[in-house]
ModelCIF file with pLDDT and N, C-alpha, C, O atoms, coordinates in Angstrom:
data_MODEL
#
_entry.id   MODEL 
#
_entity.id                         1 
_entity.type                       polymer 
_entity.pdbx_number_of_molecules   1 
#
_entity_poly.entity_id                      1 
_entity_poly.type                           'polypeptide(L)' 
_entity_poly.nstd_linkage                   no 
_entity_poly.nstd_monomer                   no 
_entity_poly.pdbx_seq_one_letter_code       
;(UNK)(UNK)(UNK)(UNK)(UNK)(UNK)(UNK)(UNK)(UNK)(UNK)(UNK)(UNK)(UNK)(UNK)(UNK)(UNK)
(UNK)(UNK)(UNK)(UNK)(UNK)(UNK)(UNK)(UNK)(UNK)(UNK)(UNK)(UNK)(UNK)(UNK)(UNK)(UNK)
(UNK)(UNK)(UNK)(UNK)(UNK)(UNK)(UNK)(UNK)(UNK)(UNK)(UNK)(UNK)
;
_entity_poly.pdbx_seq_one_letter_code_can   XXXXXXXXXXXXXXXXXXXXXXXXXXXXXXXXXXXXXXXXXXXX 
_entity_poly.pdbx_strand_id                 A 
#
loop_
_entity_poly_seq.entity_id 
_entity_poly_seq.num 
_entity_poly_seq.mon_id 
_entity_poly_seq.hetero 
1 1  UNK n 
1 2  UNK n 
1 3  UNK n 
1 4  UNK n 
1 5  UNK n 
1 6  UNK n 
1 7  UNK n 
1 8  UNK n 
1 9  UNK n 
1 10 UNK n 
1 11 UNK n 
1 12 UNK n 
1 13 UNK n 
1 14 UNK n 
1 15 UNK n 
1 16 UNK n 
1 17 UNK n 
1 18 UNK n 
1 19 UNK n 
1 20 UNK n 
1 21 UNK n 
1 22 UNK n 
1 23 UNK n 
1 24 UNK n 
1 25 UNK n 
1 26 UNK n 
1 27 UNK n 
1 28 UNK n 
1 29 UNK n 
1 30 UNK n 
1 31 UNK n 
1 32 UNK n 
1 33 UNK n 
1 34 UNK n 
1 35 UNK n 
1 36 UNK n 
1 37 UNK n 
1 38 UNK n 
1 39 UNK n 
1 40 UNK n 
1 41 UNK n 
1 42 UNK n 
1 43 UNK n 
1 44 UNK n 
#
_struct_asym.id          A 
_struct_asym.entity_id   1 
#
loop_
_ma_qa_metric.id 
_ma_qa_metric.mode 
_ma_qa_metric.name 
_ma_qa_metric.software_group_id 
_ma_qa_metric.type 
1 global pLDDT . pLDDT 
2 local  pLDDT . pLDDT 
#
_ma_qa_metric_global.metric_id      1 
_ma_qa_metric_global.metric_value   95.73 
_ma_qa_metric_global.model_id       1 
_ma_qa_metric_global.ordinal_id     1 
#
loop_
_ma_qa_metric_local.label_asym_id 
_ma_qa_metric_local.label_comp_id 
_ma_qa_metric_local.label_seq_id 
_ma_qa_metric_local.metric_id 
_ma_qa_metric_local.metric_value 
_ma_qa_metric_local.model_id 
_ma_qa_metric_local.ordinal_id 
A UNK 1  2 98.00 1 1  
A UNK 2  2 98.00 1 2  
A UNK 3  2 98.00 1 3  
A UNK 4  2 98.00 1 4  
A UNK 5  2 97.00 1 5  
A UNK 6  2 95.00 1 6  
A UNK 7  2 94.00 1 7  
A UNK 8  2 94.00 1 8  
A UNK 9  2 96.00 1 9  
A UNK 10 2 98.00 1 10 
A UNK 11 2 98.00 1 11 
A UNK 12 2 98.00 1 12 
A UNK 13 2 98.00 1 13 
A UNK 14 2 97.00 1 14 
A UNK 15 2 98.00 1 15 
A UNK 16 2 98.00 1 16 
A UNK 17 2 98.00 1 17 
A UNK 18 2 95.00 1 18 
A UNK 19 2 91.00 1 19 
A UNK 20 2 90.00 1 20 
A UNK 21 2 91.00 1 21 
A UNK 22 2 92.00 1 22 
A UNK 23 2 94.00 1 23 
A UNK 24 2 95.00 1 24 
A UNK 25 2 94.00 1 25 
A UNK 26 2 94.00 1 26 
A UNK 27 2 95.00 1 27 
A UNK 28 2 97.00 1 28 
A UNK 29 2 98.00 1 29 
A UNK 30 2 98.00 1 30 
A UNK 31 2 98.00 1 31 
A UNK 32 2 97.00 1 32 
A UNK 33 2 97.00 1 33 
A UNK 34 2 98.00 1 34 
A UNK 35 2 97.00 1 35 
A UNK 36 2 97.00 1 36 
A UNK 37 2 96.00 1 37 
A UNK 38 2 93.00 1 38 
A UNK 39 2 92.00 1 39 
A UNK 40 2 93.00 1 40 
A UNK 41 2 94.00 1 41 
A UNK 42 2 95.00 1 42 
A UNK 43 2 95.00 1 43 
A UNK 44 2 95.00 1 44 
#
loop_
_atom_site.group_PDB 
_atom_site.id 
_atom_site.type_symbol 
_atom_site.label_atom_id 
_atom_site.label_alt_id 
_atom_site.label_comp_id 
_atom_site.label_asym_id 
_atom_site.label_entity_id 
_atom_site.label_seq_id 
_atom_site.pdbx_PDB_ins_code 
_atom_site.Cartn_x 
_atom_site.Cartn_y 
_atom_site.Cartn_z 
_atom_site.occupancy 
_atom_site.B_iso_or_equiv 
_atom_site.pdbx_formal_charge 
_atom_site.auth_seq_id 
_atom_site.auth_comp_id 
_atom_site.auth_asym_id 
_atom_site.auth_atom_id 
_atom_site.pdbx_PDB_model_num 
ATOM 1   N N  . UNK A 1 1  ? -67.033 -40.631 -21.341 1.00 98.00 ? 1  UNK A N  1 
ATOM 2   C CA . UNK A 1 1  ? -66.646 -40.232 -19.995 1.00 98.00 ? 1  UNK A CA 1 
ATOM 3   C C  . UNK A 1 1  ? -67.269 -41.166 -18.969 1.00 98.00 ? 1  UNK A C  1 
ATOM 4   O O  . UNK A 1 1  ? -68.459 -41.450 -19.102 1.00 98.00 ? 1  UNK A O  1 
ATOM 5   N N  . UNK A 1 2  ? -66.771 -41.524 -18.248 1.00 98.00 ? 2  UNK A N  1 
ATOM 6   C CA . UNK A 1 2  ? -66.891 -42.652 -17.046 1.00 98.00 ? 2  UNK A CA 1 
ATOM 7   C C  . UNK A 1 2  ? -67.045 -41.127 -15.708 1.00 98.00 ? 2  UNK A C  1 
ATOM 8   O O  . UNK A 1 2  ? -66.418 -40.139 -15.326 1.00 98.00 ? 2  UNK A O  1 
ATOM 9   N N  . UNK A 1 3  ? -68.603 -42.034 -15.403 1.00 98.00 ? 3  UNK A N  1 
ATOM 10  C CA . UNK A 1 3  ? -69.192 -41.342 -14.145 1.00 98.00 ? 3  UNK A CA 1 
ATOM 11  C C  . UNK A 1 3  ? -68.873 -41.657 -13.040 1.00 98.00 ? 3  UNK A C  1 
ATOM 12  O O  . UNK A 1 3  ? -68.259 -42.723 -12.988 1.00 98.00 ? 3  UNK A O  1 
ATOM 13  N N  . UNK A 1 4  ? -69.095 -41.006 -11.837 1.00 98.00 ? 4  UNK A N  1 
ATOM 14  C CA . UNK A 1 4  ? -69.532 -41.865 -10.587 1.00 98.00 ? 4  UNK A CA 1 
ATOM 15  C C  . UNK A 1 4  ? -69.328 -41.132 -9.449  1.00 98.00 ? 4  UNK A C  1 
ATOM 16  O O  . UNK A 1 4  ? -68.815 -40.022 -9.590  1.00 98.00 ? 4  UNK A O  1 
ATOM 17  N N  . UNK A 1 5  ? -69.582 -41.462 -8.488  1.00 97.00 ? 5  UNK A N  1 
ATOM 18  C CA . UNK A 1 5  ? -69.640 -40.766 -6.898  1.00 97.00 ? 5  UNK A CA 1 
ATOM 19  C C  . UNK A 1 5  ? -68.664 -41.199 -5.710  1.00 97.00 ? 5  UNK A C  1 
ATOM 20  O O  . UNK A 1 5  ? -68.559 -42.308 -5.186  1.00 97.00 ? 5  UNK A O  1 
ATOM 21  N N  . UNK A 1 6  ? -68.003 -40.051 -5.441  1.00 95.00 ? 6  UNK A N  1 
ATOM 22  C CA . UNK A 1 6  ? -66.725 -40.114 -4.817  1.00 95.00 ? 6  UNK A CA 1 
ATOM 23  C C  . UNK A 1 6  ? -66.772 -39.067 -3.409  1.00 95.00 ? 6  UNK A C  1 
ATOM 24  O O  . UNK A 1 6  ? -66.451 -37.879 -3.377  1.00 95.00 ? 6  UNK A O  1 
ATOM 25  N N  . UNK A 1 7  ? -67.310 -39.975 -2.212  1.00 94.00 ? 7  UNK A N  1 
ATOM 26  C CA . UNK A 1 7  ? -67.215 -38.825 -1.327  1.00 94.00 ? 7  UNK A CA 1 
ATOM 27  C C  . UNK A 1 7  ? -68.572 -38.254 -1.485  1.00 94.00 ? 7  UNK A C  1 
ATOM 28  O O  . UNK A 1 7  ? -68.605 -37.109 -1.034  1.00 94.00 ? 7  UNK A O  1 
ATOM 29  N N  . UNK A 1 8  ? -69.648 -38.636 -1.948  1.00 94.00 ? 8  UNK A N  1 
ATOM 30  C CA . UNK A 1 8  ? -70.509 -37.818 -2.320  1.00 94.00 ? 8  UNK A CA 1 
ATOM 31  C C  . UNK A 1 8  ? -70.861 -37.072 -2.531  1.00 94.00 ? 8  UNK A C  1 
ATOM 32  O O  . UNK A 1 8  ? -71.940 -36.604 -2.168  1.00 94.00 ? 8  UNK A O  1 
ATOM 33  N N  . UNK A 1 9  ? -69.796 -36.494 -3.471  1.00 96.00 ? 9  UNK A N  1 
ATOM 34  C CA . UNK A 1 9  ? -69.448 -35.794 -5.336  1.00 96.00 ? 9  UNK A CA 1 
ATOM 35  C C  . UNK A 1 9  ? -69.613 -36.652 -6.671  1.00 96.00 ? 9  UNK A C  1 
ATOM 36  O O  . UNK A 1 9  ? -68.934 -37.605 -7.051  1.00 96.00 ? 9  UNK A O  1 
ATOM 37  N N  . UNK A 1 10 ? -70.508 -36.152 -7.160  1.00 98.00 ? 10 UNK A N  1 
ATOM 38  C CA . UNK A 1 10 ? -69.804 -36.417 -8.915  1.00 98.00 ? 10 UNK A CA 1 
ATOM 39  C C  . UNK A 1 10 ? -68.860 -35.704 -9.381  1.00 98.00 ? 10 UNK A C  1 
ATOM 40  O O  . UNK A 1 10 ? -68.556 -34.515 -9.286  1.00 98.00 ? 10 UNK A O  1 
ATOM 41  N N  . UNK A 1 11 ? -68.182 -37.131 -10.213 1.00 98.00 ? 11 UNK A N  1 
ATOM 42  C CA . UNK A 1 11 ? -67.065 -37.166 -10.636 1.00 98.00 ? 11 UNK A CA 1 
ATOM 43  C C  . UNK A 1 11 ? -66.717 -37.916 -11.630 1.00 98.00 ? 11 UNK A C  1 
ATOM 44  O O  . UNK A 1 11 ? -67.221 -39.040 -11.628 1.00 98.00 ? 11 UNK A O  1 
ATOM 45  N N  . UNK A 1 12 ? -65.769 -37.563 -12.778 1.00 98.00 ? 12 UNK A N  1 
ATOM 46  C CA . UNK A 1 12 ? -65.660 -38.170 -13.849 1.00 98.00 ? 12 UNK A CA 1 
ATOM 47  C C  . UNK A 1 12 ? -64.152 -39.244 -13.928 1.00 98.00 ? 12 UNK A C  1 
ATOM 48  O O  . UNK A 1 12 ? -63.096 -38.739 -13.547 1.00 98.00 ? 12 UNK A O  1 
ATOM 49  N N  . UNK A 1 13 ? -64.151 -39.977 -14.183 1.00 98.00 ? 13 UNK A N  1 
ATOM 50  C CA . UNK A 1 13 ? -62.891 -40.931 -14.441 1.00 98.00 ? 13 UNK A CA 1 
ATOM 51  C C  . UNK A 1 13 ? -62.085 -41.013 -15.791 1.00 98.00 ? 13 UNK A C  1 
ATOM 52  O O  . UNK A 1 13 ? -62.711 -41.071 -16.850 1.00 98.00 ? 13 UNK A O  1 
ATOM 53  N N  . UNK A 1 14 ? -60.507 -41.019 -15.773 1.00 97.00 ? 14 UNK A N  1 
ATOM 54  C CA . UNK A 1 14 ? -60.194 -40.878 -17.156 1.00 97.00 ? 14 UNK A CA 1 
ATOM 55  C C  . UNK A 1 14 ? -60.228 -42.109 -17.636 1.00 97.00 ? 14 UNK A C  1 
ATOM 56  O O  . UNK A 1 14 ? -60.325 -43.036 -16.831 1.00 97.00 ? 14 UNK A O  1 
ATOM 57  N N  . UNK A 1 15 ? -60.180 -42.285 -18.558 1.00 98.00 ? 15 UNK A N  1 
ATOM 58  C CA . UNK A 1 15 ? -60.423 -43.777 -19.629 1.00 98.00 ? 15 UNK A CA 1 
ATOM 59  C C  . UNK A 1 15 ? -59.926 -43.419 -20.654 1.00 98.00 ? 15 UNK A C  1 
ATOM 60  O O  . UNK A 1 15 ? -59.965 -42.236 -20.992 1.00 98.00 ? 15 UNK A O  1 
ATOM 61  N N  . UNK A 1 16 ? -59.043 -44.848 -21.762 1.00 98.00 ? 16 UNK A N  1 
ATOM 62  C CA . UNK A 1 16 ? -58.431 -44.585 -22.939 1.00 98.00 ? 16 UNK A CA 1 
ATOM 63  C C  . UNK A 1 16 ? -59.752 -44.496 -24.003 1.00 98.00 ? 16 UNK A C  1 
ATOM 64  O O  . UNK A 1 16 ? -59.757 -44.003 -25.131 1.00 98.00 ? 16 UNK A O  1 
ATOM 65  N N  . UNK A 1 17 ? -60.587 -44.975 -23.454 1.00 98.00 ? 17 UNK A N  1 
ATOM 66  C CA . UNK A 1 17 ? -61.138 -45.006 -24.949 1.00 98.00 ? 17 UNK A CA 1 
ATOM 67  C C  . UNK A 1 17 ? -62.246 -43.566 -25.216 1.00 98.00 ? 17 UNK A C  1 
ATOM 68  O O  . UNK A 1 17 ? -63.041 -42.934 -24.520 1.00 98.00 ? 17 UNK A O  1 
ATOM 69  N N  . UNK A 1 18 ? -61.735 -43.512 -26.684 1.00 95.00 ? 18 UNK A N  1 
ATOM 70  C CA . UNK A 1 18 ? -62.549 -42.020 -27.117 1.00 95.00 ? 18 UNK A CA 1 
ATOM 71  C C  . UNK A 1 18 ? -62.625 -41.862 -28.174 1.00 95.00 ? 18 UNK A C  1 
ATOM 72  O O  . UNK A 1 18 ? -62.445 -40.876 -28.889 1.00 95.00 ? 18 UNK A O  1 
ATOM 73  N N  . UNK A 1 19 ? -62.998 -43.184 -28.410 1.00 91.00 ? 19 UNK A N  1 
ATOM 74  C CA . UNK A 1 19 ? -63.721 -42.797 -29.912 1.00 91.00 ? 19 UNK A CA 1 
ATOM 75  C C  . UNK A 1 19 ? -62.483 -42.213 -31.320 1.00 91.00 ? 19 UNK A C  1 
ATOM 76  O O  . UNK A 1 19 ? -61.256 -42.198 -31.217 1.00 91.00 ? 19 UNK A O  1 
ATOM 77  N N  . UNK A 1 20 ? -63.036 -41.929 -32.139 1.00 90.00 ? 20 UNK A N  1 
ATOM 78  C CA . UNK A 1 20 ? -61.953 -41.676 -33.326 1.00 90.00 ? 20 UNK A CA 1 
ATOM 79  C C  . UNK A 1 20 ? -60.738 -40.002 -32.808 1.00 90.00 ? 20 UNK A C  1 
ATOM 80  O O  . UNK A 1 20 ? -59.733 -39.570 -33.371 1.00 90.00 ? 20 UNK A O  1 
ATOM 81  N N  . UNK A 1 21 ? -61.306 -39.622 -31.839 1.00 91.00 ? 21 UNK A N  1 
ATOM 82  C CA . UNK A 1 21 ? -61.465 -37.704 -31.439 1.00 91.00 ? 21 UNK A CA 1 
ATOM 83  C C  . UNK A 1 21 ? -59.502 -38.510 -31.215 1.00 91.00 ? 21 UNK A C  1 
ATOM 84  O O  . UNK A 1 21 ? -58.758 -38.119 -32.114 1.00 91.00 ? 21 UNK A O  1 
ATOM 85  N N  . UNK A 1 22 ? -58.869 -39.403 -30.248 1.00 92.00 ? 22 UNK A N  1 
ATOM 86  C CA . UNK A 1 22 ? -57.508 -39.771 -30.193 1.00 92.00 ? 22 UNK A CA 1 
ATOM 87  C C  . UNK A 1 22 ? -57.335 -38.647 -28.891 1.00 92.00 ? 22 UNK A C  1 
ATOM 88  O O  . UNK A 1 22 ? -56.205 -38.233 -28.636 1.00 92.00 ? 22 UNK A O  1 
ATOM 89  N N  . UNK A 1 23 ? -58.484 -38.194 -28.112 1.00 94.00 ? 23 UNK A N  1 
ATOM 90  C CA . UNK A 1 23 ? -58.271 -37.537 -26.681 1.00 94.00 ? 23 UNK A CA 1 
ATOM 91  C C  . UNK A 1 23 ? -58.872 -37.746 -25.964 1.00 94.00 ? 23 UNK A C  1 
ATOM 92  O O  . UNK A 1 23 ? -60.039 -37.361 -25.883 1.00 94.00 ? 23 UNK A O  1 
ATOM 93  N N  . UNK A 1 24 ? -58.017 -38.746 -24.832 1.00 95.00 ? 24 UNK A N  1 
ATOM 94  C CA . UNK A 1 24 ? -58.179 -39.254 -23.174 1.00 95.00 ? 24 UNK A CA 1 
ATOM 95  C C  . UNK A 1 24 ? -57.336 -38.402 -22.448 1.00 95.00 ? 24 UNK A C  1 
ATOM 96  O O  . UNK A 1 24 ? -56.783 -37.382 -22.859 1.00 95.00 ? 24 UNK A O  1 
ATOM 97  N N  . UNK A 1 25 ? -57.285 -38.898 -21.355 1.00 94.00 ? 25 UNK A N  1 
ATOM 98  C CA . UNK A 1 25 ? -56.397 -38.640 -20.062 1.00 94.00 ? 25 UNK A CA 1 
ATOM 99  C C  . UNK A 1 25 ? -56.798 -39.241 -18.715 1.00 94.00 ? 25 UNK A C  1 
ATOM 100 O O  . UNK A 1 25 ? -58.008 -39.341 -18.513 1.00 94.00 ? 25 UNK A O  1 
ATOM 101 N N  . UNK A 1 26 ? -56.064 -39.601 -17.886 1.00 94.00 ? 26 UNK A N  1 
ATOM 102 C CA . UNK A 1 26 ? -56.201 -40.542 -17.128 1.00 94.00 ? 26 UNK A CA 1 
ATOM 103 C C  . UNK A 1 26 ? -56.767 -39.902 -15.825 1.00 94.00 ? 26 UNK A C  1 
ATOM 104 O O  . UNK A 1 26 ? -57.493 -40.744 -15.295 1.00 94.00 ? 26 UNK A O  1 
ATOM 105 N N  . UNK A 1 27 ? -56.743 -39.154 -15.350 1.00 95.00 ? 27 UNK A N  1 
ATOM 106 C CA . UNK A 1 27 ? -57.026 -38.044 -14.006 1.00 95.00 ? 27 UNK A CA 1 
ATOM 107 C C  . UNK A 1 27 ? -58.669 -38.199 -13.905 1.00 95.00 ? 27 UNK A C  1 
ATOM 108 O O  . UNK A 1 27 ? -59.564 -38.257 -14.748 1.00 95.00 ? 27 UNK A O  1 
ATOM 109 N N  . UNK A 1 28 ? -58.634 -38.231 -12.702 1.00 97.00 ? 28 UNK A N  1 
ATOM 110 C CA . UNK A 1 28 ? -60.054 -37.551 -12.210 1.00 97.00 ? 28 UNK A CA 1 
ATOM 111 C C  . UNK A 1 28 ? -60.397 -36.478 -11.547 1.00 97.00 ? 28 UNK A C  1 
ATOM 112 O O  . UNK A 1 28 ? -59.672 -36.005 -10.673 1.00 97.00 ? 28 UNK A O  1 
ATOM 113 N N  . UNK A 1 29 ? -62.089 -35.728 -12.048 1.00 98.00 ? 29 UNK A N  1 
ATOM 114 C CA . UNK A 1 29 ? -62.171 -34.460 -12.333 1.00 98.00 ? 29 UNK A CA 1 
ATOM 115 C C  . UNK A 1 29 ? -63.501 -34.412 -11.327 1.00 98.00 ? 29 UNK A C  1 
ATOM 116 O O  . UNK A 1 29 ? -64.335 -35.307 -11.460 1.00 98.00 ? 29 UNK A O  1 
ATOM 117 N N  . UNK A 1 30 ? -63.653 -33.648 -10.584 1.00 98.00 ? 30 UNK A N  1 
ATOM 118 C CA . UNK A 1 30 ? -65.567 -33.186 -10.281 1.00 98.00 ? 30 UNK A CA 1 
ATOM 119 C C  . UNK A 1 30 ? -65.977 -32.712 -10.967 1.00 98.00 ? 30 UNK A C  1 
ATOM 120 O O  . UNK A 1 30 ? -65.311 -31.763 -11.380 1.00 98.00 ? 30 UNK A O  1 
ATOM 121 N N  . UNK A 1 31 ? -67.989 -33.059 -11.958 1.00 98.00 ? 31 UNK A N  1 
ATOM 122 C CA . UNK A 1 31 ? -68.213 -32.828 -12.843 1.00 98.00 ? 31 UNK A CA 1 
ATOM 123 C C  . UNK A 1 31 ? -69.395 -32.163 -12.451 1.00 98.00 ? 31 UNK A C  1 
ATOM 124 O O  . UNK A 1 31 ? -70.368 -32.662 -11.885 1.00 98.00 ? 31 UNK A O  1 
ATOM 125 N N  . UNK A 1 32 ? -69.224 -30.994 -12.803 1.00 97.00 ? 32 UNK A N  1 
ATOM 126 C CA . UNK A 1 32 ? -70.320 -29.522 -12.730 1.00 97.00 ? 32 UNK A CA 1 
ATOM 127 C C  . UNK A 1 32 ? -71.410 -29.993 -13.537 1.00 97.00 ? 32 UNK A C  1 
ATOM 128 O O  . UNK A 1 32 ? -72.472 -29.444 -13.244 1.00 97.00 ? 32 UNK A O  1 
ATOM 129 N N  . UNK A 1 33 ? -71.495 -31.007 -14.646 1.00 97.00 ? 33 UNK A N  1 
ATOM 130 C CA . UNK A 1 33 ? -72.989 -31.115 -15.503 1.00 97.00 ? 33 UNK A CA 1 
ATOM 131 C C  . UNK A 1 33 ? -72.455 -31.666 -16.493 1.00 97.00 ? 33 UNK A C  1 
ATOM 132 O O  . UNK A 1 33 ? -71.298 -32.001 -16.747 1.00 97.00 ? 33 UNK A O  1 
ATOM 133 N N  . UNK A 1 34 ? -73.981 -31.767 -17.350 1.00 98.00 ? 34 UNK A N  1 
ATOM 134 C CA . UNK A 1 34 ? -74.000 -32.215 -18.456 1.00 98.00 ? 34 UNK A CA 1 
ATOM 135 C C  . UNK A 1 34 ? -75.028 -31.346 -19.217 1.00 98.00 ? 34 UNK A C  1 
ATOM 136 O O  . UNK A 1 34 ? -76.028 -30.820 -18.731 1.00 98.00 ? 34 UNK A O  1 
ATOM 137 N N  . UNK A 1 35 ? -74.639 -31.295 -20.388 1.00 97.00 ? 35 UNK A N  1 
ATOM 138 C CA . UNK A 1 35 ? -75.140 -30.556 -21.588 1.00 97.00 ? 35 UNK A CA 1 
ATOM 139 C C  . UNK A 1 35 ? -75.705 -31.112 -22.827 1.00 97.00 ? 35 UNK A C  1 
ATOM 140 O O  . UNK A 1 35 ? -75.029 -30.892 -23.832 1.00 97.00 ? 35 UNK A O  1 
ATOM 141 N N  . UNK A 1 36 ? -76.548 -31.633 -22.949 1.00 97.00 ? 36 UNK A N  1 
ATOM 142 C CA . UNK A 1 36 ? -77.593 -31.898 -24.081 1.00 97.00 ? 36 UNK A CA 1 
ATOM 143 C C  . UNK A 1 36 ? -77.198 -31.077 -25.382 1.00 97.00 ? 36 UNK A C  1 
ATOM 144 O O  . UNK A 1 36 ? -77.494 -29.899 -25.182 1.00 97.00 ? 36 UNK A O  1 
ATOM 145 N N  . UNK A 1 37 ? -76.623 -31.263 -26.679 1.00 96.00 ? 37 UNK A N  1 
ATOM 146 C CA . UNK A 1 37 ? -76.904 -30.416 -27.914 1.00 96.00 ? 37 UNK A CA 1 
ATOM 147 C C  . UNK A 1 37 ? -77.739 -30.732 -28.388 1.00 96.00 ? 37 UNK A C  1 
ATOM 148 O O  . UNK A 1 37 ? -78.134 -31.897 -28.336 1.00 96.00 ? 37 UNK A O  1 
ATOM 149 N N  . UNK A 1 38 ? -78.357 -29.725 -29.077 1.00 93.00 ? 38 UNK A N  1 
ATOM 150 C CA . UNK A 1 38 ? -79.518 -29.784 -30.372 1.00 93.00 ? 38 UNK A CA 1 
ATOM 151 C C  . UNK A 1 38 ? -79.501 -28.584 -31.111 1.00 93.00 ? 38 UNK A C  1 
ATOM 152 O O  . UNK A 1 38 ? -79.918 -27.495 -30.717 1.00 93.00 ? 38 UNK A O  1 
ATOM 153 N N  . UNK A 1 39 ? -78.861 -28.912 -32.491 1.00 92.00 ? 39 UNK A N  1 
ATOM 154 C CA . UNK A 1 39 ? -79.016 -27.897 -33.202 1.00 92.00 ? 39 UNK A CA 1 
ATOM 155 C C  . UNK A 1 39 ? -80.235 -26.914 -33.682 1.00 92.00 ? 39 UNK A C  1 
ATOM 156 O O  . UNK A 1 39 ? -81.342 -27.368 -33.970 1.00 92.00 ? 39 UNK A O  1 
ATOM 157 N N  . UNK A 1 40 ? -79.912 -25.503 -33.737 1.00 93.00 ? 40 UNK A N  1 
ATOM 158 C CA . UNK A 1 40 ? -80.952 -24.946 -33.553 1.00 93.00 ? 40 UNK A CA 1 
ATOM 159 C C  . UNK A 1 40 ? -80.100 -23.390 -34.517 1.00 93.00 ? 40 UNK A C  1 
ATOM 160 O O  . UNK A 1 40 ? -78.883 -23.260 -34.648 1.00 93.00 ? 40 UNK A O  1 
ATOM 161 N N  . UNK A 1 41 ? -81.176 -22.405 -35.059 1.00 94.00 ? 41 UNK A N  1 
ATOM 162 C CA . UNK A 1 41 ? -80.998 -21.860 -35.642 1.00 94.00 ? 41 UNK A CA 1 
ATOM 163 C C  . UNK A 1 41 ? -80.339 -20.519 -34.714 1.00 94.00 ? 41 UNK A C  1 
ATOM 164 O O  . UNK A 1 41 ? -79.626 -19.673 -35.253 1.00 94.00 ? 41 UNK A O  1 
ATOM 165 N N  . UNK A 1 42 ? -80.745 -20.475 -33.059 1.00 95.00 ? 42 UNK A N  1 
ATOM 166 C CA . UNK A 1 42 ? -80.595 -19.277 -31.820 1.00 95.00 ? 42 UNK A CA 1 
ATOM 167 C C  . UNK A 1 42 ? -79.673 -20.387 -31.238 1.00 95.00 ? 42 UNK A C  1 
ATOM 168 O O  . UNK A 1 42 ? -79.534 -21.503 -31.737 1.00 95.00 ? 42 UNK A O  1 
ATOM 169 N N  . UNK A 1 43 ? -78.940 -19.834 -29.890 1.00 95.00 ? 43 UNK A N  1 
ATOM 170 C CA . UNK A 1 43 ? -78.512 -19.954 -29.094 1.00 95.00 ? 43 UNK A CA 1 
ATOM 171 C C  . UNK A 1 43 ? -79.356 -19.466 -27.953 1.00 95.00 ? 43 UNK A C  1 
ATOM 172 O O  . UNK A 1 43 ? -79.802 -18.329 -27.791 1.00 95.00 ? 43 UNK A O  1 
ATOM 173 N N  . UNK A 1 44 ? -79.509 -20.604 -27.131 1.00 95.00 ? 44 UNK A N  1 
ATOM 174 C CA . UNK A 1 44 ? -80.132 -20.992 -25.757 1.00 95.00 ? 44 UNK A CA 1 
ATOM 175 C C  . UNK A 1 44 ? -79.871 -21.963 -24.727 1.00 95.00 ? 44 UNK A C  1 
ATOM 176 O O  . UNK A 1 44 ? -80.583 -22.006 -23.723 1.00 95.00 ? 44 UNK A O  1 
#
């Protein structure tokens, strides 16, 4: 995902490339966050 600041909002940019997954889209979105995984035995 392609970042950046628009209006001074974050915001994400669409781009073709994505890896083996074969899902892009071209639109741009305002982006509420980001989320770190780490597997874990609970949910938190």
């Amino acid at each position: 995902n392609l970042i950046g600041f628009s209006e001074g909002e974050a915001v994400i940019y669409g781009i073709p490339w994505c890896g083996t997954s074969g899902i892009s889209q071209s639109a741009r979105h305002l982006l509420g966050g980001i989320v770190f995984l780490k597997q874990a035995v609970h949910n938190k």
